[in-house]
C-alpha atoms as a PDB file:
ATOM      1  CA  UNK A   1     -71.870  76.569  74.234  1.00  0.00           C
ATOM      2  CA  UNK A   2     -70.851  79.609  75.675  1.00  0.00           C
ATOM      3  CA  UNK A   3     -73.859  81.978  78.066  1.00  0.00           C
ATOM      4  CA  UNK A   4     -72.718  85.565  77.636  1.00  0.00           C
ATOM      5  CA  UNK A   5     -75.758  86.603  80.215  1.00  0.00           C
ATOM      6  CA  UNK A   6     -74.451  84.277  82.685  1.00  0.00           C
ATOM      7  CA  UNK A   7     -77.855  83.276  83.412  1.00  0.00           C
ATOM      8  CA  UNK A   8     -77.855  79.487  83.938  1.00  0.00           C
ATOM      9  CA  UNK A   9     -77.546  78.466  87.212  1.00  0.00           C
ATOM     10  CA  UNK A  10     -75.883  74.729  86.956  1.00  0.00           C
ATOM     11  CA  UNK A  11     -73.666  73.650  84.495  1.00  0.00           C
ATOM     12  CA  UNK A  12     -69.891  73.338  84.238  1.00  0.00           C
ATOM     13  CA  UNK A  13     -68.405  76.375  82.886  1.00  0.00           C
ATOM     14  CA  UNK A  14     -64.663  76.862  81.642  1.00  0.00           C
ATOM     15  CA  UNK A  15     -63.028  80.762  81.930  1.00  0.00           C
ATOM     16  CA  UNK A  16     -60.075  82.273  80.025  1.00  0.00           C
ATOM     17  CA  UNK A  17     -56.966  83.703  81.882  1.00  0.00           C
ATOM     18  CA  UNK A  18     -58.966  86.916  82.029  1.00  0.00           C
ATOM     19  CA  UNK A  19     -62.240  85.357  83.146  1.00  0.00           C
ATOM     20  CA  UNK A  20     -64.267  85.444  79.595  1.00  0.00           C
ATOM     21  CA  UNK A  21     -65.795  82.267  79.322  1.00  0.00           C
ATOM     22  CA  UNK A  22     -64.707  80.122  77.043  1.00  0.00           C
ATOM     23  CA  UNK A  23     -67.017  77.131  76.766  1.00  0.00           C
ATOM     24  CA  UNK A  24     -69.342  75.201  78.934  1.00  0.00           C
ATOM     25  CA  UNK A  25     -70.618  71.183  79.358  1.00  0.00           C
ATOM     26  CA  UNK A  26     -74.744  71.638  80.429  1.00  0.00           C
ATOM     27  CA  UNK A  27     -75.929  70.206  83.549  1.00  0.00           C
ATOM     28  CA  UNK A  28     -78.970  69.793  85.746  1.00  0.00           C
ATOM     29  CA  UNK A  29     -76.612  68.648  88.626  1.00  0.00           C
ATOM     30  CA  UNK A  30     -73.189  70.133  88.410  1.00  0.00           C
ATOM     31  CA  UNK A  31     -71.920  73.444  89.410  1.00  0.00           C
ATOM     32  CA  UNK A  32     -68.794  74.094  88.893  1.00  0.00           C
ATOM     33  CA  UNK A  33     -66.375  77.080  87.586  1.00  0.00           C
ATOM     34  CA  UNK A  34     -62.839  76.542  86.315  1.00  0.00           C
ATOM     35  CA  UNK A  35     -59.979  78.923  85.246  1.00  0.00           C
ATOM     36  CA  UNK A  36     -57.035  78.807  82.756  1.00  0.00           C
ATOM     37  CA  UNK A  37     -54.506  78.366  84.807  1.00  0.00           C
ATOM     38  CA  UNK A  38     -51.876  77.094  82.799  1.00  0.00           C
ATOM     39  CA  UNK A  39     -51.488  75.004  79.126  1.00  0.00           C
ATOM     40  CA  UNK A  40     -49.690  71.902  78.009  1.00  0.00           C
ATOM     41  CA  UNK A  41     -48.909  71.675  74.277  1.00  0.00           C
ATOM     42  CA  UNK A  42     -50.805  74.737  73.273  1.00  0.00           C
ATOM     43  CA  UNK A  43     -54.289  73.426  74.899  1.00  0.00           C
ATOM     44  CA  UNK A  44     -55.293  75.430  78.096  1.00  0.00           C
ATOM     45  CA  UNK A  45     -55.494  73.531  81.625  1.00  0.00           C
ATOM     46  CA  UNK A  46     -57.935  74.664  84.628  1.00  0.00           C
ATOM     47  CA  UNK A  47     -57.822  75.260  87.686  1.00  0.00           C
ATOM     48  CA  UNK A  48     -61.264  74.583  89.537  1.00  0.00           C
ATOM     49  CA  UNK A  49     -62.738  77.838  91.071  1.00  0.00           C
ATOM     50  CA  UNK A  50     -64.278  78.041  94.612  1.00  0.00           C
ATOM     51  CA  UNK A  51     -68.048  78.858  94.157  1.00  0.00           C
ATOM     52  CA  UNK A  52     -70.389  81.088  96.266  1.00  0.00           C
ATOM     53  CA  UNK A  53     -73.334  79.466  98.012  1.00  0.00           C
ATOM     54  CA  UNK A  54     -76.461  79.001  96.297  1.00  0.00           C
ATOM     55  CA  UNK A  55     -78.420  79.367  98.730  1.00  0.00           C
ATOM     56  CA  UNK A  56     -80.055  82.717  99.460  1.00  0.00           C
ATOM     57  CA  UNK A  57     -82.747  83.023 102.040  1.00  0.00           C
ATOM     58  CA  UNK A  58     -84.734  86.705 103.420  1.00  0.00           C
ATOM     59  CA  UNK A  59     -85.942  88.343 106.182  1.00  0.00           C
ATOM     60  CA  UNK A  60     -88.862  86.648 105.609  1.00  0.00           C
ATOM     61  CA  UNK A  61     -87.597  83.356 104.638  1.00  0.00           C
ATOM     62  CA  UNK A  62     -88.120  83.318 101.355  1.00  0.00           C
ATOM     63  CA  UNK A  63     -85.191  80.934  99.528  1.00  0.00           C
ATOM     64  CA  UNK A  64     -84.449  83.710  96.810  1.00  0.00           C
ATOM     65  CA  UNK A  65     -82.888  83.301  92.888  1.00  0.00           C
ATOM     66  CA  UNK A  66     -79.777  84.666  93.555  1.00  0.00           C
ATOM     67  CA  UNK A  67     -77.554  82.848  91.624  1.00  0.00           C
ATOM     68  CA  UNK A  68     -76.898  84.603  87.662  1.00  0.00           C
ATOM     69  CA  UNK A  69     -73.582  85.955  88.962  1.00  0.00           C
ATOM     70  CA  UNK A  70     -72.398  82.330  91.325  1.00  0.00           C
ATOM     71  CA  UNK A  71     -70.096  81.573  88.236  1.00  0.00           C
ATOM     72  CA  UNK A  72     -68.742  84.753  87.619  1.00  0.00           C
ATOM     73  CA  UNK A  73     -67.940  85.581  90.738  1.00  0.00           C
ATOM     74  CA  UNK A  74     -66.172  82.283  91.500  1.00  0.00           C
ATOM     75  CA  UNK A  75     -63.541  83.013  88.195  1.00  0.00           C
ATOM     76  CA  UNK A  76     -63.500  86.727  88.857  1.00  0.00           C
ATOM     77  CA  UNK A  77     -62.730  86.195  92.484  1.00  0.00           C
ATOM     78  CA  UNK A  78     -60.226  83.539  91.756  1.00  0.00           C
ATOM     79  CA  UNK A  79     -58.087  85.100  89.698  1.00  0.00           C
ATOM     80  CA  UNK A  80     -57.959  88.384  91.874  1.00  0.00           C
ATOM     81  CA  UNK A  81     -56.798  85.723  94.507  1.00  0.00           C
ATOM     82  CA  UNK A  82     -54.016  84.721  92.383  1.00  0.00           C
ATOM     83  CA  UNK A  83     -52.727  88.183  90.989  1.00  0.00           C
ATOM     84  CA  UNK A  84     -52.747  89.014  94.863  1.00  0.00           C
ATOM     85  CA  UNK A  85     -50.895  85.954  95.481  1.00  0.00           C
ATOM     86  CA  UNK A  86     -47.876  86.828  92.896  1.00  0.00           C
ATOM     87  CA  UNK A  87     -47.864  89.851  93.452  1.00  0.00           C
ATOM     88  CA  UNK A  88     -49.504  91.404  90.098  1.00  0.00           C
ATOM     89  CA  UNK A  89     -51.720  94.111  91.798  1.00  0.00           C
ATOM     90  CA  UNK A  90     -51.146  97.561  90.716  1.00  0.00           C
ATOM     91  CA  UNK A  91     -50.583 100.149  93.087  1.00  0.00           C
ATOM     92  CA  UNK A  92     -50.590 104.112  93.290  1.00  0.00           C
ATOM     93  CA  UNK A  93     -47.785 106.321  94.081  1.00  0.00           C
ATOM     94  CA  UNK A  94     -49.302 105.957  97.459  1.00  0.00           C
ATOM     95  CA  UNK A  95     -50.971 102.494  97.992  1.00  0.00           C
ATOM     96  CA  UNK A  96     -47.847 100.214  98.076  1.00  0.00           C
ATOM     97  CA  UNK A  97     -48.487  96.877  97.595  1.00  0.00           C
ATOM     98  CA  UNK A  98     -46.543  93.669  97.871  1.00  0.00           C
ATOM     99  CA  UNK A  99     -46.152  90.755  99.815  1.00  0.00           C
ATOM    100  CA  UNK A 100     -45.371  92.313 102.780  1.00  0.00           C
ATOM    101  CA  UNK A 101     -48.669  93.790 103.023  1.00  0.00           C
ATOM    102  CA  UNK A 102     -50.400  90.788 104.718  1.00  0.00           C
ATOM    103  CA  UNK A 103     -52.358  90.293 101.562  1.00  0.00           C
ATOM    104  CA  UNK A 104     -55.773  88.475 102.297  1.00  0.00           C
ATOM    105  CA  UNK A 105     -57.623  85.897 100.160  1.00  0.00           C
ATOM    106  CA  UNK A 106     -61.197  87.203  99.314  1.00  0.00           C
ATOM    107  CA  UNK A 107     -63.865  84.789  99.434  1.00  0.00           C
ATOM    108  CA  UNK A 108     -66.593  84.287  96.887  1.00  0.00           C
ATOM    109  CA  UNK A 109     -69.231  84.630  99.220  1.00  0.00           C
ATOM    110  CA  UNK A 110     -67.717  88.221 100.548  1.00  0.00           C
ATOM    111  CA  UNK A 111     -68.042  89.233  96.558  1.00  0.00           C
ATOM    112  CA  UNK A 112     -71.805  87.850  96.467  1.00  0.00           C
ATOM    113  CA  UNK A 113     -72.820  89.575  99.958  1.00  0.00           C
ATOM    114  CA  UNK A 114     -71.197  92.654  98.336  1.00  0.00           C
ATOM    115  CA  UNK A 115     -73.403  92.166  95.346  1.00  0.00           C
ATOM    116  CA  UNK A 116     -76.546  91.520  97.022  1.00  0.00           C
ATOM    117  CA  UNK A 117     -75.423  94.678  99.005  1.00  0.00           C
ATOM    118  CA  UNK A 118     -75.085  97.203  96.164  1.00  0.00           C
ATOM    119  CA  UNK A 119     -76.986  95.757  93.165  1.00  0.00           C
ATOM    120  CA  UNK A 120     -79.125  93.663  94.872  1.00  0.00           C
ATOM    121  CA  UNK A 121     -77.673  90.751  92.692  1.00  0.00           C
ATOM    122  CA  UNK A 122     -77.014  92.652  89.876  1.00  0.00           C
ATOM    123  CA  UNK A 123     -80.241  94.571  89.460  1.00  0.00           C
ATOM    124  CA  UNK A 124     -80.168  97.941  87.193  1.00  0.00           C
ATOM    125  CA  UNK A 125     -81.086  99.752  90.263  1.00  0.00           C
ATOM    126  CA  UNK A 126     -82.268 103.428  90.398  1.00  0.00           C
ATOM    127  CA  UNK A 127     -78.715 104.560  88.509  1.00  0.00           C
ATOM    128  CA  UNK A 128     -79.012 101.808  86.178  1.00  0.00           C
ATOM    129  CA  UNK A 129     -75.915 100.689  86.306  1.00  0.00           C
ATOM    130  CA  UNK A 130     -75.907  97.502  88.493  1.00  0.00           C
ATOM    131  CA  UNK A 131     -76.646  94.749  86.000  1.00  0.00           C
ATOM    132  CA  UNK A 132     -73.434  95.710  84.309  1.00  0.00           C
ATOM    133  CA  UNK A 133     -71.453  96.755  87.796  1.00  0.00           C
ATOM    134  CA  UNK A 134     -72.873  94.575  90.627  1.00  0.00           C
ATOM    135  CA  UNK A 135     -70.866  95.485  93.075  1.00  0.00           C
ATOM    136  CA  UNK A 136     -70.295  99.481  92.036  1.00  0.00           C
ATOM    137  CA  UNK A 137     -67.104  98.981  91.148  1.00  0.00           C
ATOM    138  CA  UNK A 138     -66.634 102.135  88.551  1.00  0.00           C
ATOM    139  CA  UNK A 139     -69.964 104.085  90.054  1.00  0.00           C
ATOM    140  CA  UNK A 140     -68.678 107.408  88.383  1.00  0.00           C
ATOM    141  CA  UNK A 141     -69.889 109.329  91.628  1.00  0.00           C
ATOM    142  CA  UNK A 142     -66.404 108.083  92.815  1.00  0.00           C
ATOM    143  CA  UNK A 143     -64.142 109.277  90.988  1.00  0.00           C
ATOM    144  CA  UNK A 144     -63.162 112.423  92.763  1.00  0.00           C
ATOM    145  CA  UNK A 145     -62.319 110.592  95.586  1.00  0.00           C
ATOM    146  CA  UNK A 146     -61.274 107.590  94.198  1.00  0.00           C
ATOM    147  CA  UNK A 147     -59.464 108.103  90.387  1.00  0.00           C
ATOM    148  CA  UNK A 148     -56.143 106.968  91.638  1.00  0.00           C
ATOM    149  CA  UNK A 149     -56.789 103.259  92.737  1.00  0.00           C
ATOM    150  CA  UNK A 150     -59.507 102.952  90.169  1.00  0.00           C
ATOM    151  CA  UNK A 151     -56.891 103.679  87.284  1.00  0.00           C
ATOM    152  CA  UNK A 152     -54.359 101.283  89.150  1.00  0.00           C
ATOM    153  CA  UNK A 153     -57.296  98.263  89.104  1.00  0.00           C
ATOM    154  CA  UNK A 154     -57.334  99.081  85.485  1.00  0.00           C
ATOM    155  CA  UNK A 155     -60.695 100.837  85.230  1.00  0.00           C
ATOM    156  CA  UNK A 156     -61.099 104.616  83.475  1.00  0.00           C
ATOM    157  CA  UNK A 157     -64.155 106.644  83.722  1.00  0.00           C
ATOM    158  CA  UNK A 158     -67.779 105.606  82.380  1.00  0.00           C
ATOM    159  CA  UNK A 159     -66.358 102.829  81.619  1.00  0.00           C
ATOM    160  CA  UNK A 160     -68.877 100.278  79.611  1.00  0.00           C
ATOM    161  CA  UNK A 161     -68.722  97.903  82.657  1.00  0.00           C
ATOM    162  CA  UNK A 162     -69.475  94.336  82.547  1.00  0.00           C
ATOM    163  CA  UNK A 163     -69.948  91.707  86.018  1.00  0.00           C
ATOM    164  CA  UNK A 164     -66.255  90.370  85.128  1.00  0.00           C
ATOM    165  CA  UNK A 165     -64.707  93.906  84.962  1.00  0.00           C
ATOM    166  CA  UNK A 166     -67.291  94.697  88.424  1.00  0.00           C
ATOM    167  CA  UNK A 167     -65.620  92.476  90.468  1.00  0.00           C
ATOM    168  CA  UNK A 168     -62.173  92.054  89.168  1.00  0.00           C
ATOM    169  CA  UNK A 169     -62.113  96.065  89.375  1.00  0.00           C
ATOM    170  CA  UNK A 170     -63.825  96.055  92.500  1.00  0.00           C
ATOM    171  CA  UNK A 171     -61.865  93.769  94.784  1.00  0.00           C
ATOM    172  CA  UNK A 172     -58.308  95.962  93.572  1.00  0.00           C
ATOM    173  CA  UNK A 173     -59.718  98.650  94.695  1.00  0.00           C
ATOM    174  CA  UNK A 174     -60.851  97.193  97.908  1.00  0.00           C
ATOM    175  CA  UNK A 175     -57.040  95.791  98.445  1.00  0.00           C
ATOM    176  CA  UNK A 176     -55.818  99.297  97.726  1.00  0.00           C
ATOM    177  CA  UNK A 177     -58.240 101.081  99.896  1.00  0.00           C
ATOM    178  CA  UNK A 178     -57.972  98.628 102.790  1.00  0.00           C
ATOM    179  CA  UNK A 179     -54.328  99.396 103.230  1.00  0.00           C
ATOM    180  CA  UNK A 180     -53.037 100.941 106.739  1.00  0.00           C
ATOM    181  CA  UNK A 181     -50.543 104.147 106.432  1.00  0.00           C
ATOM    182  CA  UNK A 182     -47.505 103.651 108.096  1.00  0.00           C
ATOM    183  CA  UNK A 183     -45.605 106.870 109.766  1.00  0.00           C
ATOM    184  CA  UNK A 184     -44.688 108.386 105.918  1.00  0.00           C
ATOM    185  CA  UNK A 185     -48.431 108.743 104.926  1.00  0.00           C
ATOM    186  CA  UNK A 186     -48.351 105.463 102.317  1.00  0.00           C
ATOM    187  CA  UNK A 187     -50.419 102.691 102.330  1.00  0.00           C
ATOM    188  CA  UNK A 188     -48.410  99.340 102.819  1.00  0.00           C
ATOM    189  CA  UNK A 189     -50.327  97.050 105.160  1.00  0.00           C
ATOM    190  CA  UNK A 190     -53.603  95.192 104.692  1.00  0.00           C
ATOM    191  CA  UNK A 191     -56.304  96.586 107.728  1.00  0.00           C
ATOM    192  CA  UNK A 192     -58.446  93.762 107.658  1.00  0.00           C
ATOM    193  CA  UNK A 193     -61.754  93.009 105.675  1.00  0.00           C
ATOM    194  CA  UNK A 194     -64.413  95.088 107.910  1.00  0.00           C
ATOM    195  CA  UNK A 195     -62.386  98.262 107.818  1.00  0.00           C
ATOM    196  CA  UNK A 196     -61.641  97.855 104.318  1.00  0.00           C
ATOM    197  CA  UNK A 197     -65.205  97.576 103.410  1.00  0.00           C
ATOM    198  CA  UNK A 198     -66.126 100.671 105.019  1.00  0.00           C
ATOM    199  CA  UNK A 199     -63.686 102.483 103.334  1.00  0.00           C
ATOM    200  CA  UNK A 200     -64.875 100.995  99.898  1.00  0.00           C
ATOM    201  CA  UNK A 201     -68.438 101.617 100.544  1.00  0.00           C
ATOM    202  CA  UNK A 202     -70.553 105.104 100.390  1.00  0.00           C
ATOM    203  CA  UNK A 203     -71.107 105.121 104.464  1.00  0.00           C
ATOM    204  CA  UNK A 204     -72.452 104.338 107.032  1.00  0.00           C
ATOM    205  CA  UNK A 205     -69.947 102.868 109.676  1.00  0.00           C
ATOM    206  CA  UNK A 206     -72.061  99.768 109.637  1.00  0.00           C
ATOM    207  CA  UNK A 207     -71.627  98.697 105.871  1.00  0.00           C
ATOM    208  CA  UNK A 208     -68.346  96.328 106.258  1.00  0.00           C
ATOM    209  CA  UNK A 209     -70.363  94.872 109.166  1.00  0.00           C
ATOM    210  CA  UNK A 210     -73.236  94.131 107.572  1.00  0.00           C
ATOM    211  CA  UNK A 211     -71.607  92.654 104.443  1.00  0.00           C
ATOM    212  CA  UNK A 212     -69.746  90.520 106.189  1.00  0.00           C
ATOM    213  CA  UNK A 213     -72.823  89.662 108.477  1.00  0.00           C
ATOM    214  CA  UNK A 214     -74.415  88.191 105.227  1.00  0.00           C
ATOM    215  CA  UNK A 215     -70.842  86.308 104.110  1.00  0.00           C
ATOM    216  CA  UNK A 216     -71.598  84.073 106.925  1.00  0.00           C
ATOM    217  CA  UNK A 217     -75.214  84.172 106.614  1.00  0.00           C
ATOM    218  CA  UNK A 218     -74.528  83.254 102.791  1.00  0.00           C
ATOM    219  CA  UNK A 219     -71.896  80.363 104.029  1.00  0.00           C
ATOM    220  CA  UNK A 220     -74.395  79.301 106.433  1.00  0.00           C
ATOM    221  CA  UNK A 221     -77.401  79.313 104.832  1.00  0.00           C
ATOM    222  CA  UNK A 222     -79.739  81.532 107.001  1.00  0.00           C
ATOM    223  CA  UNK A 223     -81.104  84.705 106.748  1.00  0.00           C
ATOM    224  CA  UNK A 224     -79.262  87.328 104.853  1.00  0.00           C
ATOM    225  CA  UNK A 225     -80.339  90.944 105.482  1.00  0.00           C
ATOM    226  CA  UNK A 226     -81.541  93.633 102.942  1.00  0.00           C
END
């Protein structure tokens, strides 16, 4: 059985090399994510998939139902993790990357704070675009600024976006734009998650901050801020 919508919350749920689901075994109890990683005599094997926390509380402490996107964003995030990891990132003429770069791992729950952040979980929102791009991966406002590590994360303009395509896009272009210069005017070296937020948000100086503020308040389970 296979949930285009990505709407249940439990269940076990099996992704494709590219992170299209593929089938799924129903649950009440599990909740789990696994990628083709790999086949032996022509049938796929998986990899399991770390998954974001569940658990979702307010201001207010409400416990809210922010969990459509948990599996997707575990096999999205996972295989960005493992093109970064072998090296199978795209650059620009300018953004340089490779090993050498200090690559970092991104963490599901860095993908869901960034969700809750610019979709609010994958809500149309007033541009009606963030059930299909949850964390404004391809928001066509960007592209004057932002065309060239867009194209490399393999995204073109107005796109027909989809969560997959959202975050796989998304967290390529927040490699390339969190790369340092070094003294030629390239961009080799990995800055560090905070300052690479900032520079893949719209503003203020306080967004990486505050996304990474509700990472930990996501890992933790307490009180994630709107």
């Amino acid at each position: 059985m296979v949930d285009p919508n990505g709407m249940e919350v439990d269940d076990i749920i099996f992704y494709d090399t590219n992170g299209n689901e593929v089938s799924r075994i129903k649950s009440n109890t599990e909740f789990k994510s696994f990628v083709q990683t790999g086949s032996v005599g022509g049938d796929p094997t998986y990899t399991e998939a770390p998954m974001p926390s569940q658990t979702v509380i307010d201001n207010k402490g409400t416990m809210l139902p922010y969990t459509d996107l948990d599996h997707q964003i575990a096999a999205s995030t996972f295989i960005v993790n493992n093109k970064i990891a072998n090296n199978e990132v795209n650059g620009t003429p300018k953004h340089q990357f490779t090993q050498n770069s200090q690559p970092p791992v991104f963490l599901p729950n860095l993908v869901k704070a960034m969700a809750i952040e610019e979709s609010d979980m994958g809500q149309p929102g007033p541009n009606g675009t963030g059930a299909k791009d949850p964390i404004m991966a391809n928001y066509p406002g960007d592209w004057n600024s932002s065309s060239d590590v867009k194209t490399a994360a393999g995204m073109f303009y107005r796109q027909d976006m989809n969560p997959n395509a959202s975050i796989q896009g998304g967290l390529q272009v927040l490699l390339l734009k969190g790369m340092w210069s070094d003294t030629n005017g390239n961009y080799t070296t990995w800055r560090g998650t905070e300052k690479a937020l900032n520079k893949y948000g719209p503003g203020p100086s306080t967004y990486g901050a505050s996304i990474i503020s509700n990472q930990k308040a996501l890992q933790n389970g307490t009180r994630v801020s709107f």
